[in-house]
N, C-alpha and C. Protein backbone atom coordinates (compact mmCIF):
# COMPACT_ATOMS: atom_id res chain seq x y z
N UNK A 1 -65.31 48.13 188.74
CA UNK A 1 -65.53 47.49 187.45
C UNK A 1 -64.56 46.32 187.34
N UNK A 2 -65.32 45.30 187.37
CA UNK A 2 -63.96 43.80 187.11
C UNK A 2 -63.55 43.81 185.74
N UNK A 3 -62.81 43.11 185.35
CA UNK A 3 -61.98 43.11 184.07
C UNK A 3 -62.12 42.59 182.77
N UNK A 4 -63.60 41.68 183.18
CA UNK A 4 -65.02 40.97 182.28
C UNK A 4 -65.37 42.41 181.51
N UNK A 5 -65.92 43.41 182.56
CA UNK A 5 -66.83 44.47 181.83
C UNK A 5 -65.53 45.55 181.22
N UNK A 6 -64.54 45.43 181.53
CA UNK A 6 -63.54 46.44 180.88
C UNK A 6 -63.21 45.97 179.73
N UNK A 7 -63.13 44.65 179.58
CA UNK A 7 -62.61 44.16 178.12
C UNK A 7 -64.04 44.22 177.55
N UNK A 8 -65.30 44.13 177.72
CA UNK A 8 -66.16 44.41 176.91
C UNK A 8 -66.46 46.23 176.64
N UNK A 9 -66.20 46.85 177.27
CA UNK A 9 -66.24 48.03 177.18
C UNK A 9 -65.31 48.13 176.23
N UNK A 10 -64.17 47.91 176.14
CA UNK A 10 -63.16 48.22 175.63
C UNK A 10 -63.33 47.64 173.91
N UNK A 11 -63.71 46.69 173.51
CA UNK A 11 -64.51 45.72 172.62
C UNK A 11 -65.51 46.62 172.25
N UNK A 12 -66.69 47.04 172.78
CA UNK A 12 -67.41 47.87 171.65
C UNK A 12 -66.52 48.84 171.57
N UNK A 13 -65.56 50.23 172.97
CA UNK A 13 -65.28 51.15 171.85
C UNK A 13 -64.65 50.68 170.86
N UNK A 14 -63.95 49.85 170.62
CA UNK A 14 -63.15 49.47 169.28
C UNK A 14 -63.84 49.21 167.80
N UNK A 15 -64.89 48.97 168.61
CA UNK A 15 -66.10 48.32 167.04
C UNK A 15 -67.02 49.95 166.57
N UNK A 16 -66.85 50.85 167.77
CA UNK A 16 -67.29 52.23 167.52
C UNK A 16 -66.54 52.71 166.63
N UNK A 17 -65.66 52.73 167.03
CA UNK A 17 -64.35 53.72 166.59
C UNK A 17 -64.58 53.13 165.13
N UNK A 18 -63.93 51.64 164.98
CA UNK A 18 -64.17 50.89 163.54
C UNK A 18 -65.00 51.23 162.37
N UNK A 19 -66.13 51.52 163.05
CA UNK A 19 -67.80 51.70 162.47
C UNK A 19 -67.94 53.32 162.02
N UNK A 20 -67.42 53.94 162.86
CA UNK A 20 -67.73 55.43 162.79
C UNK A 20 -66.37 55.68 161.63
N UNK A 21 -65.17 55.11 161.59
CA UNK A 21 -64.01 55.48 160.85
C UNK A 21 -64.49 55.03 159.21
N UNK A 22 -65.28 53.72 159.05
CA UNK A 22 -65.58 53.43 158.40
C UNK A 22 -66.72 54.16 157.57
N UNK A 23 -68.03 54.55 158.49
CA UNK A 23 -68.97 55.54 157.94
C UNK A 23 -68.45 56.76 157.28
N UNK A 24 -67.34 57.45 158.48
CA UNK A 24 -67.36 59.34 157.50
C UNK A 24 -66.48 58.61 156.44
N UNK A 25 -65.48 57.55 156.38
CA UNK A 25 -64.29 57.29 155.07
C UNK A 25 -64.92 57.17 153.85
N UNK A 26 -66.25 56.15 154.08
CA UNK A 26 -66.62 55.40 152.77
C UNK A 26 -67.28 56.00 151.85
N UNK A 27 -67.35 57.76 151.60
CA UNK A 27 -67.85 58.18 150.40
C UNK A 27 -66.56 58.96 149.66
N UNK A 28 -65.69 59.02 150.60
CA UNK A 28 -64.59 59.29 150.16
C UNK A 28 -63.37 58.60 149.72
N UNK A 29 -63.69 59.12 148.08
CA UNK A 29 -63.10 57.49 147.06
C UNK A 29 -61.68 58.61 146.63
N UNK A 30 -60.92 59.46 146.99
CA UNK A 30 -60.24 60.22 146.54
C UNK A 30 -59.30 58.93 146.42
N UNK A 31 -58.57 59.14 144.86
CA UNK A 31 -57.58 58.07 144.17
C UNK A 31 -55.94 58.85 143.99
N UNK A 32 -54.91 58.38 144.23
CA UNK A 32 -53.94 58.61 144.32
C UNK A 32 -53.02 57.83 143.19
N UNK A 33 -51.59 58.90 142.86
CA UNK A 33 -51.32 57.94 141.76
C UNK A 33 -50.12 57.45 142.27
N UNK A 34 -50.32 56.02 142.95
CA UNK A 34 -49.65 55.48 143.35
C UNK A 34 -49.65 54.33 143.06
N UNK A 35 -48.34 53.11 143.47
CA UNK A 35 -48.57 51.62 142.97
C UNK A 35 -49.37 50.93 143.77
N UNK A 36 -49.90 51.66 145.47
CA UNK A 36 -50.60 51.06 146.36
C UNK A 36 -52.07 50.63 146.25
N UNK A 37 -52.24 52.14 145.35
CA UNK A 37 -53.18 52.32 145.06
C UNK A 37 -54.34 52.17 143.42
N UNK A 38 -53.03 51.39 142.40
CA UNK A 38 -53.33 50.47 141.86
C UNK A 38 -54.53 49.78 141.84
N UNK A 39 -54.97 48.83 142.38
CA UNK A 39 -56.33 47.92 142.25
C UNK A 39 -57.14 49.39 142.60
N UNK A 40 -57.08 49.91 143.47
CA UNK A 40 -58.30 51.34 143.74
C UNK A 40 -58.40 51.58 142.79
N UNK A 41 -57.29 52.26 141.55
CA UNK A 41 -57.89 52.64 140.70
C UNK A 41 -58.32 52.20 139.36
N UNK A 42 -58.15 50.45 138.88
CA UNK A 42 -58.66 50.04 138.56
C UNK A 42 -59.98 49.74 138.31
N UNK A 43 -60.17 49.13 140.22
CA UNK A 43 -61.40 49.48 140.22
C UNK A 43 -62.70 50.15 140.14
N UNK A 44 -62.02 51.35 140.48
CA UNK A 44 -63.11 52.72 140.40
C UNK A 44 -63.30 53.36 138.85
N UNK A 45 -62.30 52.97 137.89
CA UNK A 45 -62.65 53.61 136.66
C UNK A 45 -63.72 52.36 135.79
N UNK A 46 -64.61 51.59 136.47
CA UNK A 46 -65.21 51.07 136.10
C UNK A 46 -66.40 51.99 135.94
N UNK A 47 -66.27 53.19 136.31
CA UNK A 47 -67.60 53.73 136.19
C UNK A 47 -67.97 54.55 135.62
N UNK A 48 -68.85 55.00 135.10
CA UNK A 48 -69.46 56.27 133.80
C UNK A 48 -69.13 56.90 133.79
N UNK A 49 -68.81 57.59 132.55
CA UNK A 49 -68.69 59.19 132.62
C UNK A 49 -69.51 59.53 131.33
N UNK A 50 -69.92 61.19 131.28
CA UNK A 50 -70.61 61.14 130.35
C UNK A 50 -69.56 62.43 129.98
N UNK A 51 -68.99 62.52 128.21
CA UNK A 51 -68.66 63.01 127.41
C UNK A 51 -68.98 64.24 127.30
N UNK A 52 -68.63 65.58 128.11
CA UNK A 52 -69.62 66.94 128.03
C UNK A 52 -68.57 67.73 127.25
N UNK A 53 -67.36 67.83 126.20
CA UNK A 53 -66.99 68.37 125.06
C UNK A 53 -65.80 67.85 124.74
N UNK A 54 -65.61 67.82 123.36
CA UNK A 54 -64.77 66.87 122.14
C UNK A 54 -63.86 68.14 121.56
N UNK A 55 -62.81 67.99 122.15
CA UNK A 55 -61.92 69.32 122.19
C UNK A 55 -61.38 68.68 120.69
N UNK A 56 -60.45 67.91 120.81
CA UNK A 56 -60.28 67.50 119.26
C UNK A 56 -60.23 65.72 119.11
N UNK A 57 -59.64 65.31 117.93
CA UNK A 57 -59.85 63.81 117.89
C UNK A 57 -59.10 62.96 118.85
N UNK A 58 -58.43 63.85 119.78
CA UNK A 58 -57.81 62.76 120.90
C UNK A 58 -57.56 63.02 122.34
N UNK A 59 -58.66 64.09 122.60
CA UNK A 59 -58.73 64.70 124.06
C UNK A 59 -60.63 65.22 123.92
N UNK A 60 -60.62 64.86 125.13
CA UNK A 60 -61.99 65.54 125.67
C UNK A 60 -62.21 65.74 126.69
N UNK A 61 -63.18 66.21 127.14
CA UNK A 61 -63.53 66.93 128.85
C UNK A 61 -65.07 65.84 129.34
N UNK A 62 -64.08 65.36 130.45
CA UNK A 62 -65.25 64.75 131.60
C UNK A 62 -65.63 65.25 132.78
N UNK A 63 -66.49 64.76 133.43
CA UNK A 63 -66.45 65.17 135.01
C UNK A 63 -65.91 63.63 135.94
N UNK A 64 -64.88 64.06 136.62
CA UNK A 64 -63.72 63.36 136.87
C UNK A 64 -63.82 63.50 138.51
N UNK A 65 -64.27 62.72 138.94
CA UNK A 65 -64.79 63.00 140.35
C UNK A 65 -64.64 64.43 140.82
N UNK A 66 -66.05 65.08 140.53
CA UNK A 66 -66.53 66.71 140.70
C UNK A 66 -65.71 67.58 140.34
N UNK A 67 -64.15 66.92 139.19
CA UNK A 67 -64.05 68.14 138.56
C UNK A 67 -64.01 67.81 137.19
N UNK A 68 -63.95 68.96 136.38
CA UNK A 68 -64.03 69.15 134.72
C UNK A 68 -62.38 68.91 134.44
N UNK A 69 -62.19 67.71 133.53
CA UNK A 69 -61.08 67.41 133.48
C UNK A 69 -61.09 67.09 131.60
N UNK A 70 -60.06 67.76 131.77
CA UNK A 70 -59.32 67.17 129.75
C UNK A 70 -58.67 65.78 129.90
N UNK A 71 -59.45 64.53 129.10
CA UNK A 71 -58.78 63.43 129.40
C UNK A 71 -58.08 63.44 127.81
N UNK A 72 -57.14 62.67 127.83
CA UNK A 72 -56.17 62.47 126.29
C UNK A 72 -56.01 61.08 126.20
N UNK A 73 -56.21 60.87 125.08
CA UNK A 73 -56.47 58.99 124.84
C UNK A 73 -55.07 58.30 124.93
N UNK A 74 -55.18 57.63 125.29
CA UNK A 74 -54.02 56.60 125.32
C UNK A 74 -53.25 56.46 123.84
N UNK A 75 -51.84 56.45 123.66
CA UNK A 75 -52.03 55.46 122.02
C UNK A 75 -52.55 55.66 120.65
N UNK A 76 -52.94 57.15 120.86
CA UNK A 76 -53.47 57.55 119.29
C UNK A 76 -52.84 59.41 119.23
N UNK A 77 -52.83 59.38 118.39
CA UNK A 77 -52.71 61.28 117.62
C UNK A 77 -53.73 61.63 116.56
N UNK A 78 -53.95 62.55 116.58
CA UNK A 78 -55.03 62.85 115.61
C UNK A 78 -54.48 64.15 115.34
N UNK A 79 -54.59 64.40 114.04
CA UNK A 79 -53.86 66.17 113.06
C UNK A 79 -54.85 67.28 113.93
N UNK A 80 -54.19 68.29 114.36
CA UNK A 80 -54.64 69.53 114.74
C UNK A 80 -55.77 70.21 114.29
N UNK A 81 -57.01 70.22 115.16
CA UNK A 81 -57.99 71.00 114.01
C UNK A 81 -57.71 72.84 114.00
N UNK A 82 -58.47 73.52 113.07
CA UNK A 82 -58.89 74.37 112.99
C UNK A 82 -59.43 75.06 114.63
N UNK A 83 -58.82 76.35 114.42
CA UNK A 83 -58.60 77.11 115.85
C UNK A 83 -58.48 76.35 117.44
N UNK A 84 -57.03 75.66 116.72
CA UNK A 84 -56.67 75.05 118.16
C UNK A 84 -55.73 75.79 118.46
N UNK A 85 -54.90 75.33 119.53
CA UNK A 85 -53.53 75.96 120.06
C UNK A 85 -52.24 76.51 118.58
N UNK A 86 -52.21 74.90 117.99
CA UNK A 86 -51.53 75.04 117.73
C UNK A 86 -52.12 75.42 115.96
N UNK A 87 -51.04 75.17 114.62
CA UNK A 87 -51.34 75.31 113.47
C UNK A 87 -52.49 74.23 112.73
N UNK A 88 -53.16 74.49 112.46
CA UNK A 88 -54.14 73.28 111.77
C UNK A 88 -53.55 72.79 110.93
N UNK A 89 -54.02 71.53 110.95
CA UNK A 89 -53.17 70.07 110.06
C UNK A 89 -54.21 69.57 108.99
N UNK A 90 -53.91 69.16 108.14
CA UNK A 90 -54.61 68.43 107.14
C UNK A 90 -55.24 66.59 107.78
N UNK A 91 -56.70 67.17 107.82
CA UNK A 91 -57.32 65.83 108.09
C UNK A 91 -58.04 66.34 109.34
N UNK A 92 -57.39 67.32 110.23
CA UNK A 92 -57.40 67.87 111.86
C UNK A 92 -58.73 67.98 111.98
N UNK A 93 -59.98 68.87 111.18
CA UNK A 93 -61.46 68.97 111.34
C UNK A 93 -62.43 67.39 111.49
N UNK A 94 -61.98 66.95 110.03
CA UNK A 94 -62.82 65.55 109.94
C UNK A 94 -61.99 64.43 111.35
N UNK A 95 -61.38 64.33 111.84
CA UNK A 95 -61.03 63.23 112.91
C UNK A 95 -61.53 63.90 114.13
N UNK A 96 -61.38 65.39 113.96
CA UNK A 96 -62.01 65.85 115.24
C UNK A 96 -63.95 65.99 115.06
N UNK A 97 -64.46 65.82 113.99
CA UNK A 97 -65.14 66.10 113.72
C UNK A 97 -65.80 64.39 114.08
N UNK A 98 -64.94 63.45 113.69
CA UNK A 98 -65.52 61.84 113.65
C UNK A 98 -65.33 61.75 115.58
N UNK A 99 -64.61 62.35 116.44
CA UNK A 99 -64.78 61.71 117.52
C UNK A 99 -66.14 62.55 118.22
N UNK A 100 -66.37 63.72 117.71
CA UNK A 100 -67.21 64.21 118.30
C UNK A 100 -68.92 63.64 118.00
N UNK A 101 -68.76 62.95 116.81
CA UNK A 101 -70.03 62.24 116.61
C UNK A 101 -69.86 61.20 117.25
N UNK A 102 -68.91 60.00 117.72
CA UNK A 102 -68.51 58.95 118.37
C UNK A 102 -68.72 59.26 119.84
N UNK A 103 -68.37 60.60 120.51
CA UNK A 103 -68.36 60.76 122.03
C UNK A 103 -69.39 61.78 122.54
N UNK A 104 -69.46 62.88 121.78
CA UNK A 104 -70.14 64.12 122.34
C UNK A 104 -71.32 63.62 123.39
N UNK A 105 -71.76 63.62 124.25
CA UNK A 105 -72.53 63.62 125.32
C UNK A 105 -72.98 62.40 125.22
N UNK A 106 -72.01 61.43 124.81
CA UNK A 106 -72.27 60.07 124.68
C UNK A 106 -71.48 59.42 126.59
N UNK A 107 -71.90 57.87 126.59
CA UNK A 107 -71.86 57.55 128.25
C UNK A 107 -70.41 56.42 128.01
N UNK A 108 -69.35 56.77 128.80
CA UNK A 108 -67.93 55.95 128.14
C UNK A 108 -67.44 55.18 129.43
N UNK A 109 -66.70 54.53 129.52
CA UNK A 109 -65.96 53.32 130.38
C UNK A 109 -64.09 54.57 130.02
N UNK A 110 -63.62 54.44 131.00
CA UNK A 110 -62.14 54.64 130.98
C UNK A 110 -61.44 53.96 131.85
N UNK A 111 -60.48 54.01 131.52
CA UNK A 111 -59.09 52.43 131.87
C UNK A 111 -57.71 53.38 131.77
N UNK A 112 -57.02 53.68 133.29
CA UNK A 112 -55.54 54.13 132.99
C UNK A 112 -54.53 52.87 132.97
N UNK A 113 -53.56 53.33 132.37
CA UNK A 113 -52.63 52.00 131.94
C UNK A 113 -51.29 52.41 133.23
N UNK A 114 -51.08 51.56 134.19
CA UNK A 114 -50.18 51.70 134.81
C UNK A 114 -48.38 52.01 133.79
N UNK A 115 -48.36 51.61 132.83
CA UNK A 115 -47.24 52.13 132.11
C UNK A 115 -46.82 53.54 131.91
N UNK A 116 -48.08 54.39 132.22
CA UNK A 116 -48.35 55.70 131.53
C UNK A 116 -48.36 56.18 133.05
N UNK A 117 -48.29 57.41 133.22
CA UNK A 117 -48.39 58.87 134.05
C UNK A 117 -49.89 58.70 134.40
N UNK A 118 -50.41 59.20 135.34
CA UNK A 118 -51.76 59.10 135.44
C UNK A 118 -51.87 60.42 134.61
N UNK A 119 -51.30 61.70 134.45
CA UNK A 119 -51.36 62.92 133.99
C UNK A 119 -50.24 63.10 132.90
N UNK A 120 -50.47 64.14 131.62
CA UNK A 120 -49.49 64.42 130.91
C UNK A 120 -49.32 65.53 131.02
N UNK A 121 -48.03 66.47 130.69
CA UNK A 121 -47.14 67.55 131.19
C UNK A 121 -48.51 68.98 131.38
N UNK A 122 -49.82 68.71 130.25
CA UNK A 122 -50.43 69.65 130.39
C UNK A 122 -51.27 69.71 131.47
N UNK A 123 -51.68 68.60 131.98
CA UNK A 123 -52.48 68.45 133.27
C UNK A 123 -53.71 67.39 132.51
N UNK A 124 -53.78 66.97 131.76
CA UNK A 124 -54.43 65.99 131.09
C UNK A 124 -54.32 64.87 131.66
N UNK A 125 -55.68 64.27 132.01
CA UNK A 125 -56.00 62.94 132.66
C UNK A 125 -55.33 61.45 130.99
N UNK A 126 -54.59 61.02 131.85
CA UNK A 126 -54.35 59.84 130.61
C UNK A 126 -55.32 58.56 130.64
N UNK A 127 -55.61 58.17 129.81
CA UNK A 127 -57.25 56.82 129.67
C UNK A 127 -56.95 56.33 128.42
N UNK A 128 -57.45 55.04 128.38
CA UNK A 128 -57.92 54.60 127.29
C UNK A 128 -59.42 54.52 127.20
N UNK A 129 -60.26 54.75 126.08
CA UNK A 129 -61.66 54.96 126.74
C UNK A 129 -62.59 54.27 125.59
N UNK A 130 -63.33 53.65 126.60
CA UNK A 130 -64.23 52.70 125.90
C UNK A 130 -65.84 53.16 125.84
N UNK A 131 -66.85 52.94 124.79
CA UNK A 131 -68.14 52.99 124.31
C UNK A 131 -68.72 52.34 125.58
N UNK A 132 -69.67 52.18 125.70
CA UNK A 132 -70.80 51.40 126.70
C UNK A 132 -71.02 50.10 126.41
N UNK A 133 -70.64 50.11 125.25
CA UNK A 133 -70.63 48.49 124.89
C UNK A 133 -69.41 47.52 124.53
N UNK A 134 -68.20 48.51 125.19
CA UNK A 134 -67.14 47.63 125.34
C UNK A 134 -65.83 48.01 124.53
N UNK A 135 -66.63 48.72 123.38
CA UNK A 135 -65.36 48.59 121.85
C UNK A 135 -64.57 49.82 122.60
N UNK A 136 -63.28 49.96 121.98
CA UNK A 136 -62.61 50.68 122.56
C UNK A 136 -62.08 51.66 121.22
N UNK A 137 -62.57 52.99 122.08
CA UNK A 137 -62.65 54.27 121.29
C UNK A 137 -61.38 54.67 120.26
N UNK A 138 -59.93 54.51 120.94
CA UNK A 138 -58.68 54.52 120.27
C UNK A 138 -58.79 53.84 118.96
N UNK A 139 -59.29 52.27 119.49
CA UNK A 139 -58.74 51.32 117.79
C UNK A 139 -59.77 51.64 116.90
N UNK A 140 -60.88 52.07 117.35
CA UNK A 140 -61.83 52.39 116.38
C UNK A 140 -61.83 53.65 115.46
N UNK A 141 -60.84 54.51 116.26
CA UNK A 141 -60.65 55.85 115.47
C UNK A 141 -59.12 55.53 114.26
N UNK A 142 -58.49 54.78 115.12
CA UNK A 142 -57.33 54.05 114.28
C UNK A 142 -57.22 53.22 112.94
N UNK A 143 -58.43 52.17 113.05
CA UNK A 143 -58.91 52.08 111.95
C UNK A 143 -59.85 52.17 111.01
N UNK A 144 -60.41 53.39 111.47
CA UNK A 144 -60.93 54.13 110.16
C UNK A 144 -60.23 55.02 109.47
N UNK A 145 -58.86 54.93 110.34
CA UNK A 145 -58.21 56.46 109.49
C UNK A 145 -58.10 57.58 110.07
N UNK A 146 -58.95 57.76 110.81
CA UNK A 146 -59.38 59.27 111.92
C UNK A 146 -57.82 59.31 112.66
N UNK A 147 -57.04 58.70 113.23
CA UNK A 147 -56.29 58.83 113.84
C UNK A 147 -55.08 58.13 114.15
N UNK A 148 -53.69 57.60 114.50
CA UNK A 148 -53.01 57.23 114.33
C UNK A 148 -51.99 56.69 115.54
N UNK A 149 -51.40 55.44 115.49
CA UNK A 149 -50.95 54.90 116.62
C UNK A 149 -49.60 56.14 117.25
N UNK A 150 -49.66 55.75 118.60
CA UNK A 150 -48.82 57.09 119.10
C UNK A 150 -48.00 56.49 120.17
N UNK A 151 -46.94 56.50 120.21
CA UNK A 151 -46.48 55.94 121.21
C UNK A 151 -45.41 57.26 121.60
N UNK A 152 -45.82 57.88 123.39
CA UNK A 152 -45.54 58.78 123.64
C UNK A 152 -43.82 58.56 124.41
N UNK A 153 -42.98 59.21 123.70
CA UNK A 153 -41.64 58.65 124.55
C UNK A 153 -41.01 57.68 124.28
N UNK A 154 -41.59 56.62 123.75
CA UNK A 154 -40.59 55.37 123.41
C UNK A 154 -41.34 54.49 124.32
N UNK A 155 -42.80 54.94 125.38
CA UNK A 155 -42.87 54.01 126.48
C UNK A 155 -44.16 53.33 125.94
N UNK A 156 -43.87 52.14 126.38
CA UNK A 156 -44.80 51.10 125.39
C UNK A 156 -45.80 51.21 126.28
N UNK A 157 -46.87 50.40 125.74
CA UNK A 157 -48.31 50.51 126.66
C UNK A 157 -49.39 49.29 126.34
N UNK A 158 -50.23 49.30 127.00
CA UNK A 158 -50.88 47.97 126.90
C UNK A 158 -51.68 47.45 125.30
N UNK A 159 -51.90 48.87 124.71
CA UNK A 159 -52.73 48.43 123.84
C UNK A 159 -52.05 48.49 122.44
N UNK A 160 -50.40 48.54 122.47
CA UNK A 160 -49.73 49.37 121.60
C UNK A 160 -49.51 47.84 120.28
N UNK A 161 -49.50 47.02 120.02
CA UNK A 161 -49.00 46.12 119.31
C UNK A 161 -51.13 46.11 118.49
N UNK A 162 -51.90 46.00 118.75
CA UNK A 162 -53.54 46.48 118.57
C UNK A 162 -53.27 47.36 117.85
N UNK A 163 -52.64 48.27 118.56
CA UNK A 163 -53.17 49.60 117.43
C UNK A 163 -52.02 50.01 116.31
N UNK A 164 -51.08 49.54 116.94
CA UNK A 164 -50.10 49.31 115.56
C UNK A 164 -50.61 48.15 114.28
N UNK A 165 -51.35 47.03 114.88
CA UNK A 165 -52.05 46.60 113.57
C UNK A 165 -53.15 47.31 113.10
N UNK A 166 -53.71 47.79 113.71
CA UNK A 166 -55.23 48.52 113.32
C UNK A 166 -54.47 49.52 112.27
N UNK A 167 -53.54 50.13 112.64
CA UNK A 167 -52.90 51.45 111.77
C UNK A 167 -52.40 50.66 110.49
N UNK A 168 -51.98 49.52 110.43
CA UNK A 168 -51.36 48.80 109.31
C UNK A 168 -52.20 48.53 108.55
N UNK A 169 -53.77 47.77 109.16
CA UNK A 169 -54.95 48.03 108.50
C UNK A 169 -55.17 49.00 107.96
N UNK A 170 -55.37 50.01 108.28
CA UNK A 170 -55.99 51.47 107.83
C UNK A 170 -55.24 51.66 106.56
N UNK A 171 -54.07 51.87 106.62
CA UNK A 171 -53.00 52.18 105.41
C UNK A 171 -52.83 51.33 104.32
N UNK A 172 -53.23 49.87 104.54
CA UNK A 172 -53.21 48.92 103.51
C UNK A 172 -54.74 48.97 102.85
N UNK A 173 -55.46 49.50 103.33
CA UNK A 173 -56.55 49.58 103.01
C UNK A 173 -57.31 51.45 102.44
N UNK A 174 -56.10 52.01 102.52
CA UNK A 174 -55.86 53.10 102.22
C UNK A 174 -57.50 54.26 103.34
N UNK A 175 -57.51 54.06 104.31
CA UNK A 175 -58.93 54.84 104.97
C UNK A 175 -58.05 55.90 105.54
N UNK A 176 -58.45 57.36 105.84
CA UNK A 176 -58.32 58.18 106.27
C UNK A 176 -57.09 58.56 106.04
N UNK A 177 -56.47 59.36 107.15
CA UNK A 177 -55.00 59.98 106.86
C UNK A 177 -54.20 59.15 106.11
């Protein structure tokens, strides 16, 4: 074999290897919470999820690449409803009651904020989460009243100066809590 046909031999296996590494990888989108991996996960939360239960006005359950996950909104609190964990709060039914007409098996956009944990201490996916048509679910519950700006820790976040006006709205305008 002269050294023409070895470097071409050698040239496809490389484009094999390439091709075949590339085929079994590319359905496998598993996301990591890392800074590398950043734009990945930007990019990939561009995609649907559909809303399958509205635990209360500021957590709900998706399917989160093939698993059932509690996501918790970015940037808002909402009062405790009736037979939750903890003691029920005044307001806790109707905000949980307004996101579940807003999300329940409704089709949503979610966005993690690199400022934030991808997860919070309970195992809760962190998002900010948007309607199908763009509006974003937090400020909309913020200013109607349903719910209230939250800033977890002292650690600021992308949407936090928004929803601190939306909340200033709400209160000057006396809506909800």
């Amino acid at each position: 074999m002269n050294l023409k046909t070895k470097k071409l031999f050698f040239t496809i296996f490389i484009l094999f290897v390439f091709l075949l590494g590339f085929y079994l990888g590319g359905e496998n989108k598993q996301v990591f919470d890392n800074k590398e991996n950043t734009e990945i996960i930007k990019y990939e939360e561009q995609k649907i999820y559909k809303v399958l239960d509205v635990i209360d006005g500021d957590t709900i359950k998706i399917n989160y690449y093939n698993n059932l996950v509690s996501l918790r909104v970015i940037g808002i609190n909402t009062p405790e409803k009736e037979g939750s964990l903890r003691e029920q709060e005044c307001f806790g039914n109707e905000a949980s009651d307004k996101a579940e007409e807003l999300l329940f098996d409704k089709n949503i956009f979610i966005e993690l904020d690199e400022s934030q944990s991808k997860f919070d201490k309970y195992g809760r996916l962190l998002a900010y989460v948007f309607f199908e048509n763009g509006d974003d679910f937090g400020l909309e519950m913020i200013e109607s009243g349903f719910a209230y700006e939250y800033t977890y820790q002292g650690r600021e976040y992308k949407n936090q100066n928004i929803y601190k006006e939306a909340q200033k709205y709400a209160e000057k305008n006396q809506l909800g809590l």
